[in-house]
PDB file of N, CA and C in Angstrom:
ATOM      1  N   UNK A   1      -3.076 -13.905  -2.260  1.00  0.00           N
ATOM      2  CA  UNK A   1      -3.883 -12.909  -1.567  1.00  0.00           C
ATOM      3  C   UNK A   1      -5.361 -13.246  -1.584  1.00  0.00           C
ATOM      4  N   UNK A   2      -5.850 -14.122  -2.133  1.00  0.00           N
ATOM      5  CA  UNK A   2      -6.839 -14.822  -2.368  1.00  0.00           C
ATOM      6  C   UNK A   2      -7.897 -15.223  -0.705  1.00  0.00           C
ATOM      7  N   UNK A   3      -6.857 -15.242   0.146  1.00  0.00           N
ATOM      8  CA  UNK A   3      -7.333 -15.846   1.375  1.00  0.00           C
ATOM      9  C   UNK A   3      -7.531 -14.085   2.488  1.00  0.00           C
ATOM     10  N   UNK A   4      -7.110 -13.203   1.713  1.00  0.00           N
ATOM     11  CA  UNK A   4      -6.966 -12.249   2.520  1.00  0.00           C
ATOM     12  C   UNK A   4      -8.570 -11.649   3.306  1.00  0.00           C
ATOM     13  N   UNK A   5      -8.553 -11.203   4.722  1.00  0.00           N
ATOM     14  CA  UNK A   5      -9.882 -11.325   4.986  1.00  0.00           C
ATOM     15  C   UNK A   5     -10.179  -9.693   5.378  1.00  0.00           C
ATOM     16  N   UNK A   6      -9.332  -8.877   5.378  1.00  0.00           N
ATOM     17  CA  UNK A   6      -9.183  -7.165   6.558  1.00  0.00           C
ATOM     18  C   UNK A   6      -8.331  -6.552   5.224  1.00  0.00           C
ATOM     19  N   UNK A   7      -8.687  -5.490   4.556  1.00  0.00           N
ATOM     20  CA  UNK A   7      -8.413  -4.691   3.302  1.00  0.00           C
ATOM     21  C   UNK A   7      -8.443  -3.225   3.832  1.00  0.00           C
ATOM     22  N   UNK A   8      -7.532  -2.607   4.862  1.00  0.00           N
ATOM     23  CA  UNK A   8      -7.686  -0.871   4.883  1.00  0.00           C
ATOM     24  C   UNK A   8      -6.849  -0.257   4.036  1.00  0.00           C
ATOM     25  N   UNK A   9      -7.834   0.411   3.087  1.00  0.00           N
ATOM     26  CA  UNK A   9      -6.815   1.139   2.061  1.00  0.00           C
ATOM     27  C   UNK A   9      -7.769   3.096   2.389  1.00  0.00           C
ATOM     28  N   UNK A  10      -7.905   3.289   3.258  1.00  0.00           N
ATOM     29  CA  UNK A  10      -8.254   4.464   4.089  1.00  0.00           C
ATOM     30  C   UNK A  10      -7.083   5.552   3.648  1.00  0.00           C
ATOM     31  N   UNK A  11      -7.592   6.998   3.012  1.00  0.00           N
ATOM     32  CA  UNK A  11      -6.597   8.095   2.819  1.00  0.00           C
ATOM     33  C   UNK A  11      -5.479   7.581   2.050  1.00  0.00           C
ATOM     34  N   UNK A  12      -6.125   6.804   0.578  1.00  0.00           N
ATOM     35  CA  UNK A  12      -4.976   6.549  -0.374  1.00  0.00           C
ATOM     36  C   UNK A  12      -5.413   7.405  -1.664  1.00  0.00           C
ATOM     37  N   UNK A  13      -5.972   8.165  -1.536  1.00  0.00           N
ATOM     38  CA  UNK A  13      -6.380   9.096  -2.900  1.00  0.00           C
ATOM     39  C   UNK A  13      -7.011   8.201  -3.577  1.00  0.00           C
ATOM     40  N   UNK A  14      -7.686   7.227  -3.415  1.00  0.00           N
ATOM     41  CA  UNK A  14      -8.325   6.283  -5.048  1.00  0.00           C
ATOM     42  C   UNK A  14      -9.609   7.226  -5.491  1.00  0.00           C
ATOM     43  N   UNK A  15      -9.254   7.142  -6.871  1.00  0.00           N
ATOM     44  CA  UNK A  15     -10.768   7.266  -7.168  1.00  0.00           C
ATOM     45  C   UNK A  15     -11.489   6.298  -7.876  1.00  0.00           C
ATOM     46  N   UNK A  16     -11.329   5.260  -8.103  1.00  0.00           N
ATOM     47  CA  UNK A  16     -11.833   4.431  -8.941  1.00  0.00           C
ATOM     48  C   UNK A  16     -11.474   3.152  -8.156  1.00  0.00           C
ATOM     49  N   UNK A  17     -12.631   2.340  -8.026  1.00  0.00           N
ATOM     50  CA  UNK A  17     -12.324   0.797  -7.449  1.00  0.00           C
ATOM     51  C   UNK A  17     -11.860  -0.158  -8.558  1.00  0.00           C
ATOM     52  N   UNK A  18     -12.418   0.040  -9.702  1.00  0.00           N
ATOM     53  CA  UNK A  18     -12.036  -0.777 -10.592  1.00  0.00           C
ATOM     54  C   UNK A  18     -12.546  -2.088 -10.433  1.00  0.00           C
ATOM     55  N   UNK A  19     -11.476  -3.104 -11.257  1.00  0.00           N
ATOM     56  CA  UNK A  19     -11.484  -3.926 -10.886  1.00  0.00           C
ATOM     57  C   UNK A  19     -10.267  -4.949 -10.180  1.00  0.00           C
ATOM     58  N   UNK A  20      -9.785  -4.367  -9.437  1.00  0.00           N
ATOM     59  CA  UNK A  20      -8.380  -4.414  -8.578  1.00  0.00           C
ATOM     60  C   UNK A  20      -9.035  -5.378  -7.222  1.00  0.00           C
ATOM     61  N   UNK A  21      -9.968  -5.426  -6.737  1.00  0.00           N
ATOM     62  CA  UNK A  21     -10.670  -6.516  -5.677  1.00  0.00           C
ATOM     63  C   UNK A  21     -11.512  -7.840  -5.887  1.00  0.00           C
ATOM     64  N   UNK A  22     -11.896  -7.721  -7.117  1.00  0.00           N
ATOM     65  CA  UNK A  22     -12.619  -9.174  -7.401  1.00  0.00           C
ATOM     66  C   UNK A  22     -12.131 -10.146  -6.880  1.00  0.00           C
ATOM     67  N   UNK A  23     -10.513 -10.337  -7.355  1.00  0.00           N
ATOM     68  CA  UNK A  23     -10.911 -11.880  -6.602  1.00  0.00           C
ATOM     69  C   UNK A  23     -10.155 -12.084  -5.437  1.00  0.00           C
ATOM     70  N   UNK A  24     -10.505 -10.964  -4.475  1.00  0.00           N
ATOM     71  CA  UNK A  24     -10.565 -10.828  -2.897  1.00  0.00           C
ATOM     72  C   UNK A  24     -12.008 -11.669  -2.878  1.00  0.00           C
ATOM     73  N   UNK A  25     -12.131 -12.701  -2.737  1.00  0.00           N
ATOM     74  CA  UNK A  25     -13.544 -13.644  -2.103  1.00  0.00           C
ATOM     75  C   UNK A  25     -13.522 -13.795  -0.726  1.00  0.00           C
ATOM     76  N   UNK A  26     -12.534 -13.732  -0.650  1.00  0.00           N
ATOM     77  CA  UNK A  26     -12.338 -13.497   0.874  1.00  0.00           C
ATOM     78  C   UNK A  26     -12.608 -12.565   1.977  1.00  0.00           C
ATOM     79  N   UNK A  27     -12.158 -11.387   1.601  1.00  0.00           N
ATOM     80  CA  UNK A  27     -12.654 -10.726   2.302  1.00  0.00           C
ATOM     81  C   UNK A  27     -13.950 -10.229   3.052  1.00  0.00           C
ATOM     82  N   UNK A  28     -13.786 -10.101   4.332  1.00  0.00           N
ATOM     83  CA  UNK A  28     -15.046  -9.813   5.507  1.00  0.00           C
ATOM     84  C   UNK A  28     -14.978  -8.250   5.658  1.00  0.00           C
ATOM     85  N   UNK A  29     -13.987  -7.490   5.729  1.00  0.00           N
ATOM     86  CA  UNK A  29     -13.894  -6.289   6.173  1.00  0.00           C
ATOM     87  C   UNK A  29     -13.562  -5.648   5.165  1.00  0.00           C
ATOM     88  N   UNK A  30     -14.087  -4.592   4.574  1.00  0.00           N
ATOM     89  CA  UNK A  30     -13.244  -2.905   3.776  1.00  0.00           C
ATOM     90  C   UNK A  30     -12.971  -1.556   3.972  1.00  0.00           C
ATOM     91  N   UNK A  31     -12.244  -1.443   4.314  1.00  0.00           N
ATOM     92  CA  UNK A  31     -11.950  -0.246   4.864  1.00  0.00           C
ATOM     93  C   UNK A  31     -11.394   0.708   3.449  1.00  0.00           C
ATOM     94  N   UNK A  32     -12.470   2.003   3.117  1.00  0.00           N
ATOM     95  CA  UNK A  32     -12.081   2.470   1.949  1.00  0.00           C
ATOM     96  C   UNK A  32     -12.748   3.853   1.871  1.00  0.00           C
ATOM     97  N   UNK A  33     -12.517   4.471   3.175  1.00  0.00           N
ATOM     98  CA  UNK A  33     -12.923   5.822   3.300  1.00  0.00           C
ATOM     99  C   UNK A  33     -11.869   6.771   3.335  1.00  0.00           C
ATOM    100  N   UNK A  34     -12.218   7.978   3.257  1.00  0.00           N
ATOM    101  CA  UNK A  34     -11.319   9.467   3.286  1.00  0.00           C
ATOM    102  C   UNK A  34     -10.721   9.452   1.925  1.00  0.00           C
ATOM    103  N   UNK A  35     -11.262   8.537   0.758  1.00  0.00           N
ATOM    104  CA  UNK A  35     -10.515   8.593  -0.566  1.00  0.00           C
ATOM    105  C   UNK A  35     -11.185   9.671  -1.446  1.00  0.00           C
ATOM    106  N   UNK A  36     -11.272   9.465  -2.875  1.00  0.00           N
ATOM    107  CA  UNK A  36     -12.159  10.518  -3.801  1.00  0.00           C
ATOM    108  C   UNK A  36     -12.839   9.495  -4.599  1.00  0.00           C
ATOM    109  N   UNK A  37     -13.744   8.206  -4.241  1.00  0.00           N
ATOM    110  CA  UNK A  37     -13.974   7.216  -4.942  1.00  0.00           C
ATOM    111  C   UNK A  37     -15.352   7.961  -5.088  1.00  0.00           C
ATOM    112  N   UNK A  38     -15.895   8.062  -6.608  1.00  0.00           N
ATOM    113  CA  UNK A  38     -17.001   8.775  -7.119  1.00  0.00           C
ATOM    114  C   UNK A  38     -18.121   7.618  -7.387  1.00  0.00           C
ATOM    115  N   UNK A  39     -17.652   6.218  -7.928  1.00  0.00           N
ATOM    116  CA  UNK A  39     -18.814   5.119  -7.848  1.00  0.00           C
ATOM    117  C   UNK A  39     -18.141   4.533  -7.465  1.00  0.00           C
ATOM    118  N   UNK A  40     -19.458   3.228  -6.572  1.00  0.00           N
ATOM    119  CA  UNK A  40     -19.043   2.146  -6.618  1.00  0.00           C
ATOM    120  C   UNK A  40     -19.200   1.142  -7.753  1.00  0.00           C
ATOM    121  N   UNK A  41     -17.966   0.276  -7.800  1.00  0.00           N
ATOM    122  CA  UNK A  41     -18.279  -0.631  -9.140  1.00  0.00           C
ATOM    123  C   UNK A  41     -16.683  -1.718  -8.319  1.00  0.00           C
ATOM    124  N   UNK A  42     -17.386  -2.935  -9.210  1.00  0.00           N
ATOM    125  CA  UNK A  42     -15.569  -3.664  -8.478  1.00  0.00           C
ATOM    126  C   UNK A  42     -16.179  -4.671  -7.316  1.00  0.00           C
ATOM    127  N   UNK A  43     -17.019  -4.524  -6.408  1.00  0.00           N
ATOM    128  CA  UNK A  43     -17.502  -4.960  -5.269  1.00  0.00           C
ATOM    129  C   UNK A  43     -18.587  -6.637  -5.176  1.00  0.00           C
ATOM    130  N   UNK A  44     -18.881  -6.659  -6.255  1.00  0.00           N
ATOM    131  CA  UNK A  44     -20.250  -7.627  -6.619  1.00  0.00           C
ATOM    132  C   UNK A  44     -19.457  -8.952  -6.153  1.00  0.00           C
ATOM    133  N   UNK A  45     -18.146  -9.185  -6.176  1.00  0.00           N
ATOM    134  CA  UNK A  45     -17.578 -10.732  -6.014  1.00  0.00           C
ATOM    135  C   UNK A  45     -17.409 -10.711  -4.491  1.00  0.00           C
ATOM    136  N   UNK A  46     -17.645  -9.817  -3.659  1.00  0.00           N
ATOM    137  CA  UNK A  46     -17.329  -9.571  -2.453  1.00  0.00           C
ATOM    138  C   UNK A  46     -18.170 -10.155  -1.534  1.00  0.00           C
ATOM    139  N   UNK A  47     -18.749 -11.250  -1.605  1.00  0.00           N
ATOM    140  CA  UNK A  47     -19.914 -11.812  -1.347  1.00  0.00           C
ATOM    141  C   UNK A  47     -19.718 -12.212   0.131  1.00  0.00           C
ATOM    142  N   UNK A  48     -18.435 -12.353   0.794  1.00  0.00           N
ATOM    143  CA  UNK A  48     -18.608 -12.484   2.410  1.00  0.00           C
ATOM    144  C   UNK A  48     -18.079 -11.468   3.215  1.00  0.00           C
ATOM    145  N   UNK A  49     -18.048 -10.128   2.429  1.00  0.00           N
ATOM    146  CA  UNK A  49     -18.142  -9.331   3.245  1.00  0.00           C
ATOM    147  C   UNK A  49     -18.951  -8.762   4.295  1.00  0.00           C
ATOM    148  N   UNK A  50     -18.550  -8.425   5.475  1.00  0.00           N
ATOM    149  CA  UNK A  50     -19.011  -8.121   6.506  1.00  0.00           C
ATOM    150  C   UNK A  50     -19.533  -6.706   6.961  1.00  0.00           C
ATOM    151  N   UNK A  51     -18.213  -5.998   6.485  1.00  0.00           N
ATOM    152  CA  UNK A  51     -17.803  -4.670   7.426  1.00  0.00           C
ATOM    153  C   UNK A  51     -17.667  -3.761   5.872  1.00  0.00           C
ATOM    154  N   UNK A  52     -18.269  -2.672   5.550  1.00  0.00           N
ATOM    155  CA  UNK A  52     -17.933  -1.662   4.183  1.00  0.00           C
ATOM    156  C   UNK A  52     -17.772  -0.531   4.733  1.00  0.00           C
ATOM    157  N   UNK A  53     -16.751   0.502   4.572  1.00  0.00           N
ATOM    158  CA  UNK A  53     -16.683   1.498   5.083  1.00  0.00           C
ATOM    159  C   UNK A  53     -16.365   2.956   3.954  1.00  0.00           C
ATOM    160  N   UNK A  54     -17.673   3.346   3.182  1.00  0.00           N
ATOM    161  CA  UNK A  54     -17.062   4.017   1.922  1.00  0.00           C
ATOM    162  C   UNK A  54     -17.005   5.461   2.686  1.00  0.00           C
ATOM    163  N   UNK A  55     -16.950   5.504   3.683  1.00  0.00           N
ATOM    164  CA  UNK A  55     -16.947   7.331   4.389  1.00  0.00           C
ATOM    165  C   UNK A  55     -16.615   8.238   3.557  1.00  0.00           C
ATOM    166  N   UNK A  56     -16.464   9.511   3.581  1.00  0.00           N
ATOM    167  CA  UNK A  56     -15.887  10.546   3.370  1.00  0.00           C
ATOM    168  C   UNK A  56     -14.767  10.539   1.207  1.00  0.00           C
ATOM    169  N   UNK A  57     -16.196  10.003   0.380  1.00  0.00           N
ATOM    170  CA  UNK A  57     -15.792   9.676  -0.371  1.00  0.00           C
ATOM    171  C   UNK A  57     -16.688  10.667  -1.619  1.00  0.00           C
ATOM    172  N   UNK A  58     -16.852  10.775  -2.771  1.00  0.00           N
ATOM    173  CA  UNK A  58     -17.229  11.553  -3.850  1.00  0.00           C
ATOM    174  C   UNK A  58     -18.410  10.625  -3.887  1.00  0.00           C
ATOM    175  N   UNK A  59     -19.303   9.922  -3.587  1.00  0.00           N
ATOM    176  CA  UNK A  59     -20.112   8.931  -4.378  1.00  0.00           C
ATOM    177  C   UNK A  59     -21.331   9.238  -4.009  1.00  0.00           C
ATOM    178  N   UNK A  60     -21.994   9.726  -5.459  1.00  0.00           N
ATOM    179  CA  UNK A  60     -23.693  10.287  -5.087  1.00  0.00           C
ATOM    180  C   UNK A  60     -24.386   8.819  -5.473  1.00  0.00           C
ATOM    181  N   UNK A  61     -24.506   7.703  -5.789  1.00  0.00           N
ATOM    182  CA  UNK A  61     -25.118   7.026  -5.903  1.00  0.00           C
ATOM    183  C   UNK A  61     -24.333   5.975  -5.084  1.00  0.00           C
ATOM    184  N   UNK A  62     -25.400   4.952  -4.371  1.00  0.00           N
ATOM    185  CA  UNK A  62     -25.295   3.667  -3.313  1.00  0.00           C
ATOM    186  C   UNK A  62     -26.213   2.069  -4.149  1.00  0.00           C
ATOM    187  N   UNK A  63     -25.554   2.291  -5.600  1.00  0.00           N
ATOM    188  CA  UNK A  63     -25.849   1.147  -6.216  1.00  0.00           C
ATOM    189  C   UNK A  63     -24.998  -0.201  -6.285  1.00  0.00           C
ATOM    190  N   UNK A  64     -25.469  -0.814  -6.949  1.00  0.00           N
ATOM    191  CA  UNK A  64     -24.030  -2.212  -7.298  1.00  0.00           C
ATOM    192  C   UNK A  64     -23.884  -2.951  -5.808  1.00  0.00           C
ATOM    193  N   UNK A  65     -24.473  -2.887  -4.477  1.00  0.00           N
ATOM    194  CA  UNK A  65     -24.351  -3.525  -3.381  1.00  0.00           C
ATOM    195  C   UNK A  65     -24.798  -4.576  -2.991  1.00  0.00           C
ATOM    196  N   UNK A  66     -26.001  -4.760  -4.390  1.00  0.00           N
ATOM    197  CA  UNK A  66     -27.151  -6.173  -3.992  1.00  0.00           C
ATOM    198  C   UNK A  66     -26.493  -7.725  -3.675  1.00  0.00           C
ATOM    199  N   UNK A  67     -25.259  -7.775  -4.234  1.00  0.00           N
ATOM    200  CA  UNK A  67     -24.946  -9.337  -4.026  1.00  0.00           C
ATOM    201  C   UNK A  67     -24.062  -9.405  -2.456  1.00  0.00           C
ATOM    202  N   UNK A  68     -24.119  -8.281  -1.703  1.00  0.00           N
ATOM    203  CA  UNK A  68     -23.606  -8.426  -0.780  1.00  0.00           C
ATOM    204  C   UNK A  68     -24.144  -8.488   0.373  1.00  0.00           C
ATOM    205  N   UNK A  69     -24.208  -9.149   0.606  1.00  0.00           N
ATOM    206  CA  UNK A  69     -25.992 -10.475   1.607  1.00  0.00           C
ATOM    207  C   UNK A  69     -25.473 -10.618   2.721  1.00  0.00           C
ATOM    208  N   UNK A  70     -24.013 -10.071   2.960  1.00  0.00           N
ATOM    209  CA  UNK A  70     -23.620 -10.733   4.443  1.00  0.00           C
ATOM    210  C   UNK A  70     -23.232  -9.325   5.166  1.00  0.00           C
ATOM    211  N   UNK A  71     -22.824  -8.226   4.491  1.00  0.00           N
ATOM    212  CA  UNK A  71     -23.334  -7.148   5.293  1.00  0.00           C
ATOM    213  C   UNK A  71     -23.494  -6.375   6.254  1.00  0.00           C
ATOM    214  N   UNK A  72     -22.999  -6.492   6.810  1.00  0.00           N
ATOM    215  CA  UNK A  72     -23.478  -6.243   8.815  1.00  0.00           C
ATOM    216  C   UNK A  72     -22.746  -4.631   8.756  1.00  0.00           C
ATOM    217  N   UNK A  73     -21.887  -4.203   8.696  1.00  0.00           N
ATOM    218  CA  UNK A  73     -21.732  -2.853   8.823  1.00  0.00           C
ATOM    219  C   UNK A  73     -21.650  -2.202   7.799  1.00  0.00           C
ATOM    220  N   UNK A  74     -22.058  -1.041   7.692  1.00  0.00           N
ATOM    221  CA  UNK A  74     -21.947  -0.561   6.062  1.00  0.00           C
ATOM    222  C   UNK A  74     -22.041   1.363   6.821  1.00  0.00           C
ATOM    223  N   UNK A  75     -20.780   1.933   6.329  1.00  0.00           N
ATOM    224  CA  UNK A  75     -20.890   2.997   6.835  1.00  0.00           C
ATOM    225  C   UNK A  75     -20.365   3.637   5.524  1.00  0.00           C
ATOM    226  N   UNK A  76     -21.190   4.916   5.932  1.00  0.00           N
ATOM    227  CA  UNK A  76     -21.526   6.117   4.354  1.00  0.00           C
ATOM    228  C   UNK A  76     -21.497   7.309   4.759  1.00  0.00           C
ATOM    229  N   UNK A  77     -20.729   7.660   5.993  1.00  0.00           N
ATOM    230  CA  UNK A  77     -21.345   9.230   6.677  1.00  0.00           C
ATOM    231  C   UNK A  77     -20.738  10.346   5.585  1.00  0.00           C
ATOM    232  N   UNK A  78     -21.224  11.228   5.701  1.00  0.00           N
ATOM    233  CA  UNK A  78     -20.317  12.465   4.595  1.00  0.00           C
ATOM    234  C   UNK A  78     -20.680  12.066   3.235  1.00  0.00           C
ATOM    235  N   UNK A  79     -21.566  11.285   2.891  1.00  0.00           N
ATOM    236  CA  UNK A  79     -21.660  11.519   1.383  1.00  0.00           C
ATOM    237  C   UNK A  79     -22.488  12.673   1.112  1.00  0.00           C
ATOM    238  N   UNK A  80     -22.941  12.830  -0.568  1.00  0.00           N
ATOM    239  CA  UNK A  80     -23.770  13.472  -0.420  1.00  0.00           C
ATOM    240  C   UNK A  80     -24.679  12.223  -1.852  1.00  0.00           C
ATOM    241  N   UNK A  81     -25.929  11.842  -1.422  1.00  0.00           N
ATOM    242  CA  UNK A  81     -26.020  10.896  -1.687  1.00  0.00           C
ATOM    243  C   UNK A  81     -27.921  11.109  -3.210  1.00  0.00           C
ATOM    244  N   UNK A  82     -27.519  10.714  -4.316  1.00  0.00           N
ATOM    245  CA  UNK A  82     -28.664  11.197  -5.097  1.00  0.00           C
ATOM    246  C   UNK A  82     -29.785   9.694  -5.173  1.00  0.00           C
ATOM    247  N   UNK A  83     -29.533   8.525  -4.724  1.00  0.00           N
ATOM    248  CA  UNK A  83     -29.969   7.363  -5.183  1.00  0.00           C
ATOM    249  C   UNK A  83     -28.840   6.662  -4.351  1.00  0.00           C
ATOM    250  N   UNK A  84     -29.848   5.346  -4.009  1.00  0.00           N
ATOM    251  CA  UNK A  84     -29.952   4.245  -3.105  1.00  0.00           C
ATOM    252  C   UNK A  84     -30.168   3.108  -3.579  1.00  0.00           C
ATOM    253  N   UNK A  85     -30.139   2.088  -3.518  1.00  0.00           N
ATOM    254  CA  UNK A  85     -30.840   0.805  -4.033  1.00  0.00           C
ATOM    255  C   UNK A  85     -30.985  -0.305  -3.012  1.00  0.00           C
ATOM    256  N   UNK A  86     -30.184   0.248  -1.783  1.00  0.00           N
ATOM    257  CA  UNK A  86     -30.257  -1.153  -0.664  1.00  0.00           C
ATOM    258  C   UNK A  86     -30.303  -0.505   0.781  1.00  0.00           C
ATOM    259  N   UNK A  87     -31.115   0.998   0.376  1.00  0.00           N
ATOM    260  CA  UNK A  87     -31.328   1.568   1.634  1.00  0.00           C
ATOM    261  C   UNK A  87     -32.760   1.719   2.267  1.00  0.00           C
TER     262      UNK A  87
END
């Protein structure tokens, strides 16, 4: 799964990312909204990602995103959000 590049795990109840994606290096796209995920954490190896989609999720802080340099969509609507670090 190492090579995998498109991850929708959309309306699976998670609350915790963990560390269950690290060594997705692969991946360009995440699809990981409508869950109850309260932080982000888990994400830092995700380095060619493209597409982040944390929508409709528990998470007042938008930290832990800095190593992700490639970036291009990043959607957050519905949070309610206390702190930023890459906004």
């Amino acid at each position: 799964m190492s090579h995998l590049s498109k991850l929708s795990l959309q309306s699976n109840r998670i609350v915790d990312i963990g560390t269950g994606l690290l060594a997705l290096t692969s991946l360009t796209e995440l699809y990981l909204s409508e869950n109850g995920i309260e932080r982000i954490s888990g994400l830092h190896t995700l380095v060619n990602l493209h597409t982040l989609d944390l929508s409709i999720n528990r998470i007042s802080e938008l930290d832990g995103l800095e190593t992700l340099t490639e970036l291009r969509e990043f959607w957050v609507r519905w949070l309610v959000l206390s702190s930023c670090s890459r906004c």
